[in-house]
Each structure stands twice: as structure tokens, then as C-alpha cells.
Protein backbone atom coordinates (compact mmCIF):
# COMPACT_ATOMS: atom_id res chain seq x y z
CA UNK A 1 46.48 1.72 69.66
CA UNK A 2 47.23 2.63 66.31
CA UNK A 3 50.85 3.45 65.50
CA UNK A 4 51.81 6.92 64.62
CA UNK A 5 51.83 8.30 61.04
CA UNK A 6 53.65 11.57 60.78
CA UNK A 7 52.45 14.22 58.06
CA UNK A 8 52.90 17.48 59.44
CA UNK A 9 55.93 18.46 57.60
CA UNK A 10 59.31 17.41 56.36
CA UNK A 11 61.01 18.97 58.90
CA UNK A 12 60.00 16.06 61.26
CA UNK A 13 62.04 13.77 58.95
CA UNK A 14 65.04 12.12 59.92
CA UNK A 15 68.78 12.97 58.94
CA UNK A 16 69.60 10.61 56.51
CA UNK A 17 72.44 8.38 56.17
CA UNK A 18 74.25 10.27 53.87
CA UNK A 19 74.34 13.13 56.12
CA UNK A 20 75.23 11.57 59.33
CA UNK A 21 77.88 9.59 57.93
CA UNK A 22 79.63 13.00 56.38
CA UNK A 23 79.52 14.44 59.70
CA UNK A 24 81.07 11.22 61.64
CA UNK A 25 84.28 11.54 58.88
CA UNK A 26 84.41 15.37 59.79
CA UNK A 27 84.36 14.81 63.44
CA UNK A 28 87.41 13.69 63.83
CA UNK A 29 89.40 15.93 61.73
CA UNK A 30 91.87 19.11 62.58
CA UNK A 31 90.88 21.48 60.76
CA UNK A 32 90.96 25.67 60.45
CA UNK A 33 87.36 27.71 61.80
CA UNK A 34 85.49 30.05 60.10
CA UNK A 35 84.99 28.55 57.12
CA UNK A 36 88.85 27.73 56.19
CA UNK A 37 88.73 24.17 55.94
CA UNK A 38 88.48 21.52 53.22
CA UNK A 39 84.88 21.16 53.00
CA UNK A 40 83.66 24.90 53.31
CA UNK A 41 86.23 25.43 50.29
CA UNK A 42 84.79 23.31 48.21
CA UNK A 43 81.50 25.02 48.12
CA UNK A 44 81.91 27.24 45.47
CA UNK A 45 82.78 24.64 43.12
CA UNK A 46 80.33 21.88 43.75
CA UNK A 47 77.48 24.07 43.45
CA UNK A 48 79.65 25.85 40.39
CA UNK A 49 79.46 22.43 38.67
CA UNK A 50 76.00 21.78 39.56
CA UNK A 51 74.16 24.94 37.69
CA UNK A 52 76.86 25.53 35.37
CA UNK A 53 77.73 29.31 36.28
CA UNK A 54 79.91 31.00 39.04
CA UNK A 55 78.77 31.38 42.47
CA UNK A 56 79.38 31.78 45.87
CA UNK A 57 78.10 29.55 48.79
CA UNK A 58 77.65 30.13 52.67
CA UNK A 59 75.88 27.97 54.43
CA UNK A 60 73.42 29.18 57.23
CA UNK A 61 71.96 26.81 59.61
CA UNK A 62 68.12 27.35 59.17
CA UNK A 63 65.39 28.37 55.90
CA UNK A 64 64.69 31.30 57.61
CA UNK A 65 68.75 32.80 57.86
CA UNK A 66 69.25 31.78 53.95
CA UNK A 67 66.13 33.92 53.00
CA UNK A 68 66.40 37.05 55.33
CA UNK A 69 70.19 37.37 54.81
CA UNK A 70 69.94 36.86 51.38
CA UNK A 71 67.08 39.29 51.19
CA UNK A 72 69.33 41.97 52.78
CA UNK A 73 71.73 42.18 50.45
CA UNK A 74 69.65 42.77 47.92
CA UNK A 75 66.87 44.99 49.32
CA UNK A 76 67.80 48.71 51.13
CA UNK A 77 66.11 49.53 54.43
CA UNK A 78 63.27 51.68 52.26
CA UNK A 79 63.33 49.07 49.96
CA UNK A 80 60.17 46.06 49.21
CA UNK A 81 60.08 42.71 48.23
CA UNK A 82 57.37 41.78 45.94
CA UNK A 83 56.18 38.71 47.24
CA UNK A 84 53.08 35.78 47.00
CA UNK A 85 50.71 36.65 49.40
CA UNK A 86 51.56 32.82 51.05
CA UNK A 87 55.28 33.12 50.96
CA UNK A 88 57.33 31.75 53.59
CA UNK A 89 59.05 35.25 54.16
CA UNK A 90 55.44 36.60 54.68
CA UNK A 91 53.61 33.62 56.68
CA UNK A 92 56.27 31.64 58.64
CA UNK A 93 59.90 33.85 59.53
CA UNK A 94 58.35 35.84 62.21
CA UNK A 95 59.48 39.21 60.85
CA UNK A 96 62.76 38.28 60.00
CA UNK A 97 63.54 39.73 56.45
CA UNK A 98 61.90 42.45 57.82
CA UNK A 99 64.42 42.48 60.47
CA UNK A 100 67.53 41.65 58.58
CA UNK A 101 66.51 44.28 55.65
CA UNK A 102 66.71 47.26 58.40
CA UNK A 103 62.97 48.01 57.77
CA UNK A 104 62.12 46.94 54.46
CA UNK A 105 58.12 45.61 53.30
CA UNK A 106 57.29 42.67 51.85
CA UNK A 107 54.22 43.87 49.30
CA UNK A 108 51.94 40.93 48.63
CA UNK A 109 50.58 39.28 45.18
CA UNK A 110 47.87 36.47 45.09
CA UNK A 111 48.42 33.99 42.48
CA UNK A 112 46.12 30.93 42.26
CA UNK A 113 48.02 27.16 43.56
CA UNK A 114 50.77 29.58 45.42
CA UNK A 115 52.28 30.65 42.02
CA UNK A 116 53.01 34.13 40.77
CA UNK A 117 52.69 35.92 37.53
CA UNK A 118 53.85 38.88 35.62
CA UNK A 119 50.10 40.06 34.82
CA UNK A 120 49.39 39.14 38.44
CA UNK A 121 52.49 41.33 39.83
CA UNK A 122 51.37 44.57 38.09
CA UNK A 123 47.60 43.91 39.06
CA UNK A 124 48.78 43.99 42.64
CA UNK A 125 51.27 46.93 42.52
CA UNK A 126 49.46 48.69 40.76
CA UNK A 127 48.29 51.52 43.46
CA UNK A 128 51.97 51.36 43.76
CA UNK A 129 53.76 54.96 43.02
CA UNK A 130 57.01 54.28 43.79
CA UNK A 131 57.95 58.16 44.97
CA UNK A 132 59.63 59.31 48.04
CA UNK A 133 57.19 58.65 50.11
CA UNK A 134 56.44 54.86 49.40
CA UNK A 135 58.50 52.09 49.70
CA UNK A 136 61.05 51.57 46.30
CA UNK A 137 60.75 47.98 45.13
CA UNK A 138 63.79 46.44 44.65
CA UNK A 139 63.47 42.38 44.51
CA UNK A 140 60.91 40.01 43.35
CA UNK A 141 61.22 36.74 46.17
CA UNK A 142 59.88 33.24 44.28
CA UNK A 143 59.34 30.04 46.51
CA UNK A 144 60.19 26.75 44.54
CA UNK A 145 58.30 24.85 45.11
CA UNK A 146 55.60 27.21 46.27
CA UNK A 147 53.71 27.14 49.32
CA UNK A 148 50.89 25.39 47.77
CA UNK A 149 53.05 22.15 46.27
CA UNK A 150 52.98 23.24 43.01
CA UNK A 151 56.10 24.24 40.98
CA UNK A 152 57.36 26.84 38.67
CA UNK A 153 58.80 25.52 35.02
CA UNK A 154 61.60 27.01 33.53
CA UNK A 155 59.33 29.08 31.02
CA UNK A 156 57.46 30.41 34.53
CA UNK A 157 60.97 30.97 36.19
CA UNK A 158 62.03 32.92 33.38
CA UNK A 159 59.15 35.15 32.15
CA UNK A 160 59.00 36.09 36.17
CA UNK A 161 62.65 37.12 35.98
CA UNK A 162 62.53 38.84 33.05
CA UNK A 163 59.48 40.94 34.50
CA UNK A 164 61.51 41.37 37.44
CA UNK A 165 64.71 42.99 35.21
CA UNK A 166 62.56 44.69 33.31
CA UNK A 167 61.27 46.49 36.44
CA UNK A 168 64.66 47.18 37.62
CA UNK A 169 64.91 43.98 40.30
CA UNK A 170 66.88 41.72 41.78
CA UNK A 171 65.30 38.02 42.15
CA UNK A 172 65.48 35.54 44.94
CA UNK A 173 64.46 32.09 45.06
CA UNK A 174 63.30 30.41 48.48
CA UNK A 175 64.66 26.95 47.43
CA UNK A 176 63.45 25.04 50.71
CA UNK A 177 61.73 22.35 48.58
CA UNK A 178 63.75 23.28 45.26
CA UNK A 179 64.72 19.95 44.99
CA UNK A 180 61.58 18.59 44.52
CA UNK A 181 60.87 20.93 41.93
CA UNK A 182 63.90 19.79 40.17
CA UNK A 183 63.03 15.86 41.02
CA UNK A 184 59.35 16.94 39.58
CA UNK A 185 60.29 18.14 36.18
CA UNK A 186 63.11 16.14 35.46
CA UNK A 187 65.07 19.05 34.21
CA UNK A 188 68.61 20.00 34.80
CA UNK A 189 68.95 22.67 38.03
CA UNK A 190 70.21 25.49 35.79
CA UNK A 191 67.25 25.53 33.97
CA UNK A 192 65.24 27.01 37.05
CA UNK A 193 68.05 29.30 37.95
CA UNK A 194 68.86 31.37 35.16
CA UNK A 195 68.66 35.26 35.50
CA UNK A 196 68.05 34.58 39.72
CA UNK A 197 70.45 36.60 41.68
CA UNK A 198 70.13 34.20 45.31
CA UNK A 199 69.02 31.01 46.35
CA UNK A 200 68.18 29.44 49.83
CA UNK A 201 69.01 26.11 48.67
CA UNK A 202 66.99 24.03 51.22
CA UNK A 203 68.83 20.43 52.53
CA UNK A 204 67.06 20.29 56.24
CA UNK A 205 63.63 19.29 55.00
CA UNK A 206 65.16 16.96 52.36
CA UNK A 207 67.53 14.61 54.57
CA UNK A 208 69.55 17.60 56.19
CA UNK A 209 70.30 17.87 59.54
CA UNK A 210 71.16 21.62 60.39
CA UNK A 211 72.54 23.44 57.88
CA UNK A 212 71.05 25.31 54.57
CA UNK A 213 72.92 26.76 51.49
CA UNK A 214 72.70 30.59 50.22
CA UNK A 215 73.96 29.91 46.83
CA UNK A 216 74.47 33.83 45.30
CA UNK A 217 75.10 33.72 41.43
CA UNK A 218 75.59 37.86 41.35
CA UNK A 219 79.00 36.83 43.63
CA UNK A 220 79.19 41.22 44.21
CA UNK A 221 76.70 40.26 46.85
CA UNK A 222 79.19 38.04 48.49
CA UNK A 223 81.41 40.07 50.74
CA UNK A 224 78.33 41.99 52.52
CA UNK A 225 76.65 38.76 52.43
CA UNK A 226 79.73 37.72 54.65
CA UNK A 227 79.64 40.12 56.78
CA UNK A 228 75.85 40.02 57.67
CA UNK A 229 75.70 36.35 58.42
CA UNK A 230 78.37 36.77 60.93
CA UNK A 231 76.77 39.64 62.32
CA UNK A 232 73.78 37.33 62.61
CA UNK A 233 75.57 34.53 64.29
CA UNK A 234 75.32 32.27 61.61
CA UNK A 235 78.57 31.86 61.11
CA UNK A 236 79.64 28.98 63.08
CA UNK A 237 83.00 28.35 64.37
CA UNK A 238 83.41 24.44 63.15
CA UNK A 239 81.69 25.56 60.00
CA UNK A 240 82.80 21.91 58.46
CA UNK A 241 80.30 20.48 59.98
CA UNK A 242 77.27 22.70 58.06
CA UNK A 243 79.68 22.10 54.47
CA UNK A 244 80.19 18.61 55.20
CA UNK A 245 76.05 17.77 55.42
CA UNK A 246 75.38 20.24 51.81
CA UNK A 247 78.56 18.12 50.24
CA UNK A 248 76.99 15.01 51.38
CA UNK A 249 73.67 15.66 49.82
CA UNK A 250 74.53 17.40 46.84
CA UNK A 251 77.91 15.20 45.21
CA UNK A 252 75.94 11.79 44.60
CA UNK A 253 72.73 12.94 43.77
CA UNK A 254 71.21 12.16 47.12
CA UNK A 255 69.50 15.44 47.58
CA UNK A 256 67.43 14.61 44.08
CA UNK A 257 66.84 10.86 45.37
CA UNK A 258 65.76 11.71 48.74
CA UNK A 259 63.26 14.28 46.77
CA UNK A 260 62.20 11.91 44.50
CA UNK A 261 60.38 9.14 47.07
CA UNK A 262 59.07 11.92 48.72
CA UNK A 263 57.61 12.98 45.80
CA UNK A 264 56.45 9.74 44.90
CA UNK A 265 54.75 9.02 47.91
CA UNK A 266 52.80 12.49 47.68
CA UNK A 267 51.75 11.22 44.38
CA UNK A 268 50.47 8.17 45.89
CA UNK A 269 47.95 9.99 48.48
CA UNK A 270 47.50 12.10 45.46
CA UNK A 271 45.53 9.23 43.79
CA UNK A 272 43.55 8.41 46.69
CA UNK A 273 42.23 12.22 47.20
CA UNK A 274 42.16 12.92 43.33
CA UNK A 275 38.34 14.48 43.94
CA UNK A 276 39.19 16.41 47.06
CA UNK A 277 42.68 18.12 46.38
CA UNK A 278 42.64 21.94 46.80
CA UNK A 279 45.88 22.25 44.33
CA UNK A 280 47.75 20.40 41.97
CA UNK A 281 50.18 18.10 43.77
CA UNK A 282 53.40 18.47 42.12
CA UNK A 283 55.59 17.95 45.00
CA UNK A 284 55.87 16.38 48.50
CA UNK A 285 52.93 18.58 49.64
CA UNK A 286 49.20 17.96 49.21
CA UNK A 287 46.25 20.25 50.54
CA UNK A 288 42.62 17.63 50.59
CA UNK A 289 39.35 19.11 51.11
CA UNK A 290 38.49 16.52 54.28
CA UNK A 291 35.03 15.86 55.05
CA UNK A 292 32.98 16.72 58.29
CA UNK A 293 34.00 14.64 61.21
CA UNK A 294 37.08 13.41 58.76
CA UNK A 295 40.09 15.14 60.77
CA UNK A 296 39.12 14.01 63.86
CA UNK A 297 38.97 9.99 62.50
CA UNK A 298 42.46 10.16 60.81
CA UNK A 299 43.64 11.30 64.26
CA UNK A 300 42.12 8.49 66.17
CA UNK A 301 43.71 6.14 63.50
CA UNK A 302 47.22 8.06 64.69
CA UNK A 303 47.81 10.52 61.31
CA UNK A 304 49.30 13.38 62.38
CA UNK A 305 48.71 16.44 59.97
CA UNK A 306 48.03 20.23 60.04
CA UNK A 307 44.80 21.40 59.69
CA UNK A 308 44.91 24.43 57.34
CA UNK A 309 42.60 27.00 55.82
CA UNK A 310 40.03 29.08 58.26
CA UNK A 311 39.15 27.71 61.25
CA UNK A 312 36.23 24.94 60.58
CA UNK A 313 37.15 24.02 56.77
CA UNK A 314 38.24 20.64 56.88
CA UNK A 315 41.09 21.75 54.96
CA UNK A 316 44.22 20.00 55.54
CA UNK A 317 47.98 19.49 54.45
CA UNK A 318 50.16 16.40 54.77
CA UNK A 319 53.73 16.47 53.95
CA UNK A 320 55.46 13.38 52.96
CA UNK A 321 59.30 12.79 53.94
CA UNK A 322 62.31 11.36 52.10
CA UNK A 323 61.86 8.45 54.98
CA UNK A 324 58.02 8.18 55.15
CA UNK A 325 57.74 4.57 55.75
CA UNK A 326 55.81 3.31 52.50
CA UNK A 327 53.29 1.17 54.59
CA UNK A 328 52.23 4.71 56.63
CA UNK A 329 51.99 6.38 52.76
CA UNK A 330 49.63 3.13 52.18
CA UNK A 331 47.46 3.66 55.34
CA UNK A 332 46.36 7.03 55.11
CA UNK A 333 45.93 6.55 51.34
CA UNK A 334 43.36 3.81 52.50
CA UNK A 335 42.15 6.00 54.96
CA UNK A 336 41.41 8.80 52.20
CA UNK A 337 40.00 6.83 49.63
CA UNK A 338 37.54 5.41 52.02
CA UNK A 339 35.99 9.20 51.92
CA UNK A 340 36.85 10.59 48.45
């Protein structure tokens, strides 16, 4: 029987060391609810120090929380969100910025490889009035990196912002894989930050265990951004627990680590699929063009994967993991190479 290889996604991944160790020295502890302890104080000025600008941070306990509460502060109830066509928000949260917003429509742009554009924006919008009986737009919603693996640089970041303010919007940033974008370019967090008004800093996918960070840089946002995520029970009672994991993977670096191997070992099964990749793998994600018969045989050799495209494609995504063990990166990049 061959042994298990797991590629569906990162959020199979274990909680890694880091992590569980921060949560064993909270356990213990005495210390004051609702975020009035230690570790929930020291939020502010951890991610403060990390992109070099004021903020506030509340941590939420899953991807989808961090972007529909963030989206609601920023959006009214007859209000849009200007979105990729194969954003998370649109695809995967079940209506739930819908939900959160009080009503509000996502409005969808294509992009090629999952990214936006300013050209590609006003192509899409265009049919767009924007009178009293439409939806008003009122945020622009990036995903870094985007649903395709690929990743915005600073220069995309900011020409998409300043489209965005020049429109009259707010930005948000779906940050569930920002850290590999940062581990990918090598460049300092701030850099693919500036001018964004939220971000659903993602830690569960990248070593986490069960807690994600809203990180607001306009801090106006914060008190109503308070209010709603206790109104949407995500404000937990023993809230050290959610602080201590984002401390744990943000002081030493091990949130950019724990992105970097998975990176690496995308980049690896990149090689071995070079013909057959559907997007540029810049990230832990890669999309191959599988031949006939091909899914079914990378089963049997125990790869587990999503298929994805239309039904009958061969298209499929694997996700590689902070933990994926090297020797299962090495198997299924044998196993690819044997049909590229």
C-alpha cells in the first residue's frame, strides 16, 4: 500500500512547534478575558514594528471572519467590493461578506494567473453607473498571494491602490498566504502594504493552529471593527490563547520560515511539471495540466490532491505545507516528471 501524500491544501498541515509551545506557556497563566491580557496587548506593537506604521490588531479565529469583518467596516449595506472573479470572498466564504456587509455585492474582474489590474478593473465596471439604483462601490479586495499562486509586487500592490484612491476606495488585502508572497520576493512586508486600509493576515495555513490576524492600518476602523467581531462571536473569552499563536509566529521570523520551505518545495514539483503548469508558481500553490488517466494513477500511488477546473480537465492543484515531508515533495515530483 503506498503511504499517503497529502496535497490538498495547507490547511491539512500541522501546528507547528512554535505555536504549540506558545500556547502550553499561556495555559497555565491567570490572566484578564476579552482581550486584556499580556499577549492580546502586545498586538498592536508587534505588528506596528513589523510594517513600520500604526495599526490595530484583533485576532479572529478563521480566513473567512478576518475578511468578512474586515470587509464590513469598510463597505455600507448598498455598498460593492470590486473583486477577482476567483477570490476567496467570491468562491470559498459561503456568502459571508455578503452577510457581514448587511447586503453588500461583490462585482467580479477576470485577470489572467488570479491577478488584477487597473485597465482590467475599469474594463469590467465599466457597464457600471454608479446611481441610486446600482450598487456604490466602495472597496477594491486583493488576495496575496492570489488564488492562482502567483503574487502581486510592490509596483502591482501600489498602482492597484492608487486606482483604488483614485476611485474613491478603500483597499483590503486577503493575506491568507501573504507570507509567502513576502517569503517569494524577498522584500520587506511594508512594501506590499502601503496605501491598504485592512489585512487578514493569514497564520492557520502557515503553521497556525486557530487563530488569524485583522491587522487595520486606517485604526478609525477599529472601534466598529470591535464591536462587529463580538457581535460575530469571534471574540473569545481566553483571547490569549488566539494572541499567543500570531506572537509565536510572527516575533522570530517563523511565519516567513515556515513560508519559505513551503515555497521551496512548490518550486520543486514546479520543475518536474515545468511543461504542464497552468500558472506561474510563485508560491506554495501549483495548478498542472495532468494527462488522461493521470489523476486516477497519482491516487493509486496515495497523492491526495484536488482536482480543479471543469469537470473532465485533468486540471489539478497541489498545495505544499510548511511540514510536507521532503521525501513525499520527491515522490510526486517523480511521479510528474514521469508524464511531463
Amino acid at each position: 500500500m503506498n503511504t499517503p501524500a497529502f496535497f490538498l491544501s495547507d490547511n491539512a498541515a500541522a501546528p507547528c512547534p512554535e505555536v504549540l509551545a506558545a500556547l502550553a506557556a499561556a495555559a497555565p497563566a491567570q490572566a484578564a478575558g476579552y482581550d486584556g491580557d499580556d499577549w492580546s496587548r502586545q498586538l498592536d506593537g508587534l505588528f506596528g514594528a513589523l510594517f513600520g506604521r500604526e495599526c490595530v490588531v484583533l485576532p479572529v479565529a478563521t480566513g473567512t471572519a478576518a475578511n468578512a469583518l474586515a470587509l464590513a467596516c469598510m463597505v455600507p449595506p448598498w455598498g460593492a467590493v470590486a473583486c477577482h472573479t476567483e477570490a476567496h470572498i467570491q468562491v470559498d466564504e459561503c456568502g459571508a461578506p455578503e452577510f457581514f456587509t448587511g447586503g453588500a455585492k461583490l462585482l467580479l474582474c477576470p485577470g489572467a494567473h488570479g491577478k488584477l489590474t487597473p485597465a482590467g478593473i475599469d474594463a469590467a465596471l465599466a457597464s457600471h453607473r454608479g446611481d441610486v439604483h446600482q450598487v456604490q462601490l466602495a472597496t477594491l479586495s486583493i488576495t496575496q498571494a492570489t488564488e492562482c499562486g502567483t503574487v502581486y509586487t510592490p509596483a502591482e500592490v501600489s498602482a492597484l491602490v492608487a486606482h483604488a484612491r483614485s476611485r474613491g476606495w478603500r483597499v483590503h488585502m486577503d493575506g491568507a498566504r501573504f507570507a509567502n508572497a513576502v517569503a517569494h520576493l524577498g522584500c520587506a512586508p511594508a512594501d506590499l502594504v502601503a496605501g491598504i486600509d485592512a489585512l487578514s493576515f493569514g497564520c492557520i495555513k502557515n503553521g497556525g493552529l486557530s487563530a488569524e490576524a485583522i491587522v487595520l492600518f486606517d485604526v478609525a476602523l477599529a472601534d466598529q471593527l470591535r464591536w462587529r467581531r463580538k457581535r460575530a462571536g469571534q471574540m473569545p473569552s481566553k483571547g490569549r490563547f488566539n494572541a499567543a499563536q500570531i506572537i509565536a509566529m510572527v516575533e522570530d521570523g517563523v511565519w516567513l520560515r515556515n513560508a519559505a520551505a513551503a515555497n521551496a518545495g512548490a518550486a520543486r514539483l514546479a520543475d518536474a511539471a515545468a511543461q504542464r503548469l497552468l500558472h506561474p508558481v510563485e508560491a506554495n500553490e501549483l495548478f498542472v495540466q495532468l494527462a488522461p488517466g493521470e489523476p486516477e494513477r497519482l491516487r493509486e500511488q496515495g497523492f491526495h490532491f484536488y482536482d480543479w477546473g471543469d469537470a473532465g480537465s485533468n486540471e489539478a492543484r497541489f498545495v505544499v505545507s510548511w511540514d510536507t515531508p521532503p521525501a513525499a515533495i520527491d515522490r510526486l515530483a517523480a511521479a510528474l516528471a514521469q508524464h511531463g
